[in-house]
C-alpha atoms as a PDB file:
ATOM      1  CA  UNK A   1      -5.294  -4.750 -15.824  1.00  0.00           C
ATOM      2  CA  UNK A   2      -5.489  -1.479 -14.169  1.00  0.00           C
ATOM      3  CA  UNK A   3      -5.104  -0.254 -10.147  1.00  0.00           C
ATOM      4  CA  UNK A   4      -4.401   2.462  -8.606  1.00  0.00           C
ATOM      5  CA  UNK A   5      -1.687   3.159  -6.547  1.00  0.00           C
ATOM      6  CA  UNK A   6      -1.853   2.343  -2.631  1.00  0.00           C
ATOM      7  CA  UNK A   7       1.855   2.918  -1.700  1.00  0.00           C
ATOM      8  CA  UNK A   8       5.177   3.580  -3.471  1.00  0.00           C
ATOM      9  CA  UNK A   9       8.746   3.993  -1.873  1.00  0.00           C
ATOM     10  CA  UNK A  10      10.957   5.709  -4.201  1.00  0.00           C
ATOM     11  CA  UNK A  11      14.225   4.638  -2.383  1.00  0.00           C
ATOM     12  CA  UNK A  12      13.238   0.948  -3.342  1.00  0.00           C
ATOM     13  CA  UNK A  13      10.810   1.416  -5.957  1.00  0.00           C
ATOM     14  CA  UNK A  14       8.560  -0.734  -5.172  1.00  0.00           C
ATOM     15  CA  UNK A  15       5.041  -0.510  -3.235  1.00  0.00           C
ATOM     16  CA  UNK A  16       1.166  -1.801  -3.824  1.00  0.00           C
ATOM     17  CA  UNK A  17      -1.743  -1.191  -5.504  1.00  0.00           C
ATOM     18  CA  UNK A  18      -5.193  -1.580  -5.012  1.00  0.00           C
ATOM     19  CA  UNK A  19      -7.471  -3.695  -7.988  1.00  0.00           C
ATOM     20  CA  UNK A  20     -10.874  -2.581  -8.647  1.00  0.00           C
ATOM     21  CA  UNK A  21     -12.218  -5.594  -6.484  1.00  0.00           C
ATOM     22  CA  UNK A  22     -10.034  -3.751  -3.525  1.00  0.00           C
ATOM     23  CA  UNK A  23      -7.788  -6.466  -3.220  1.00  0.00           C
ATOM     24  CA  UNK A  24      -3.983  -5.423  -2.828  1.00  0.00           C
ATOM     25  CA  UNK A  25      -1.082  -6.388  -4.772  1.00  0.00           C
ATOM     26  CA  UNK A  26       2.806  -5.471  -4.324  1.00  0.00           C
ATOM     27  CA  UNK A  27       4.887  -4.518  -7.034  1.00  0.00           C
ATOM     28  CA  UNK A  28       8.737  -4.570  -6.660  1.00  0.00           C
ATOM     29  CA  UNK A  29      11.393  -2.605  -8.204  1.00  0.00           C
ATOM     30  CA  UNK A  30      11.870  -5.047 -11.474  1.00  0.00           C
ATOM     31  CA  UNK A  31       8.523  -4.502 -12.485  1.00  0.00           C
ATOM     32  CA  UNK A  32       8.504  -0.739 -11.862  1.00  0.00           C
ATOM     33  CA  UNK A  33      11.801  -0.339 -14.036  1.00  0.00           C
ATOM     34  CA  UNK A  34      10.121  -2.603 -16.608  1.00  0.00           C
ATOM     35  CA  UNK A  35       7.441   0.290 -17.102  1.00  0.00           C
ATOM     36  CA  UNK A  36       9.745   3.053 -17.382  1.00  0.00           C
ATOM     37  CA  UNK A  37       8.654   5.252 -15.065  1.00  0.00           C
ATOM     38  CA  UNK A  38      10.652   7.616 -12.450  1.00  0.00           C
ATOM     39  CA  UNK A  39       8.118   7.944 -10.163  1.00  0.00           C
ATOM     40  CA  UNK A  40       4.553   7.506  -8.715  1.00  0.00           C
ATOM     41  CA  UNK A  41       2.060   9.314  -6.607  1.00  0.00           C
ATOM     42  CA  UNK A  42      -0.981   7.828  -4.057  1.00  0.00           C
ATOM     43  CA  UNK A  43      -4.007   7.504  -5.868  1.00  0.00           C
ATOM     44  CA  UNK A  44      -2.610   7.385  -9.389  1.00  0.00           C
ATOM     45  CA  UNK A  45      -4.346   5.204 -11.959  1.00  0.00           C
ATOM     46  CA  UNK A  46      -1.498   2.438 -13.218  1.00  0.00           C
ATOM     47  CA  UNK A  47      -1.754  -0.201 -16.029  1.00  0.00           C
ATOM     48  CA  UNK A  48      -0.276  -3.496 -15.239  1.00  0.00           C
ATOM     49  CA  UNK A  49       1.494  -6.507 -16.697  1.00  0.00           C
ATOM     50  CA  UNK A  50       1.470 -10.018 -14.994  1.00  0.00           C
ATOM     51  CA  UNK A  51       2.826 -13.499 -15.083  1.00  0.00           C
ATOM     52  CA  UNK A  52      -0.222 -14.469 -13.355  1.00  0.00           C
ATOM     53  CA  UNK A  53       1.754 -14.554 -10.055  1.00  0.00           C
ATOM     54  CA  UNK A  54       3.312 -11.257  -9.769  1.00  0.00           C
ATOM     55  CA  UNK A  55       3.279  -7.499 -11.504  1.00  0.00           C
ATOM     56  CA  UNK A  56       6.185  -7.586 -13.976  1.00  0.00           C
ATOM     57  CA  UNK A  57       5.534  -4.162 -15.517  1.00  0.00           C
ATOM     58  CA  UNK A  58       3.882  -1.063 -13.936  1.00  0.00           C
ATOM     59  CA  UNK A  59       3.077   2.241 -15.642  1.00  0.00           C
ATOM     60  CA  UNK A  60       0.289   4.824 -16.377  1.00  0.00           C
ATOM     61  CA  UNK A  61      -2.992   4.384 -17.742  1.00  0.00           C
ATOM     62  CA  UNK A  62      -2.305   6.305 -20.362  1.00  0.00           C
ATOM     63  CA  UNK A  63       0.932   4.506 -21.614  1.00  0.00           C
ATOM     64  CA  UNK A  64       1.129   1.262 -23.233  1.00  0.00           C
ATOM     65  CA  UNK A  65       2.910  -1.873 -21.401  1.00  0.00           C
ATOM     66  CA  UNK A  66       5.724  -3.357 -22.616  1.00  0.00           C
ATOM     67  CA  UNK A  67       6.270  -6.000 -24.863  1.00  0.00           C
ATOM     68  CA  UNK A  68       7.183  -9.432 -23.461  1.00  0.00           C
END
């Protein structure tokens, strides 16, 4: 699923994103460590994983999620 970035604090790495229905989901700092990123910017376009509850895995649209 992709979304683009809403917020990101880079002290906890964690923040939000906004789906392309405009609905707003948080990411935490597991899921943006499972991605393998070091950082993020407003407005970028993400790729996410999820358990169906929550964003396990966050990282750019142009890199492929990780495997389960």
């Amino acid at each position: 699923m992709q979304a683009t970035v809403r917020d990101y604090d880079a002290a906890t790495r964690s923040g939000s994103v906004l789906l392309d229905d405009g609905s707003e989901l948080a990411f935490d700092g597991d899921a943006f460590a499972a991605g393998g990123l070091r950082m993020l910017r407003l407005g970028q376009r993400v790729n996410l994983a999820t358990d169906g509850e929550r964003v396990t895995a966050i990282t750019l649209s142009t890199f492929p999620l990780p495997s389960p």
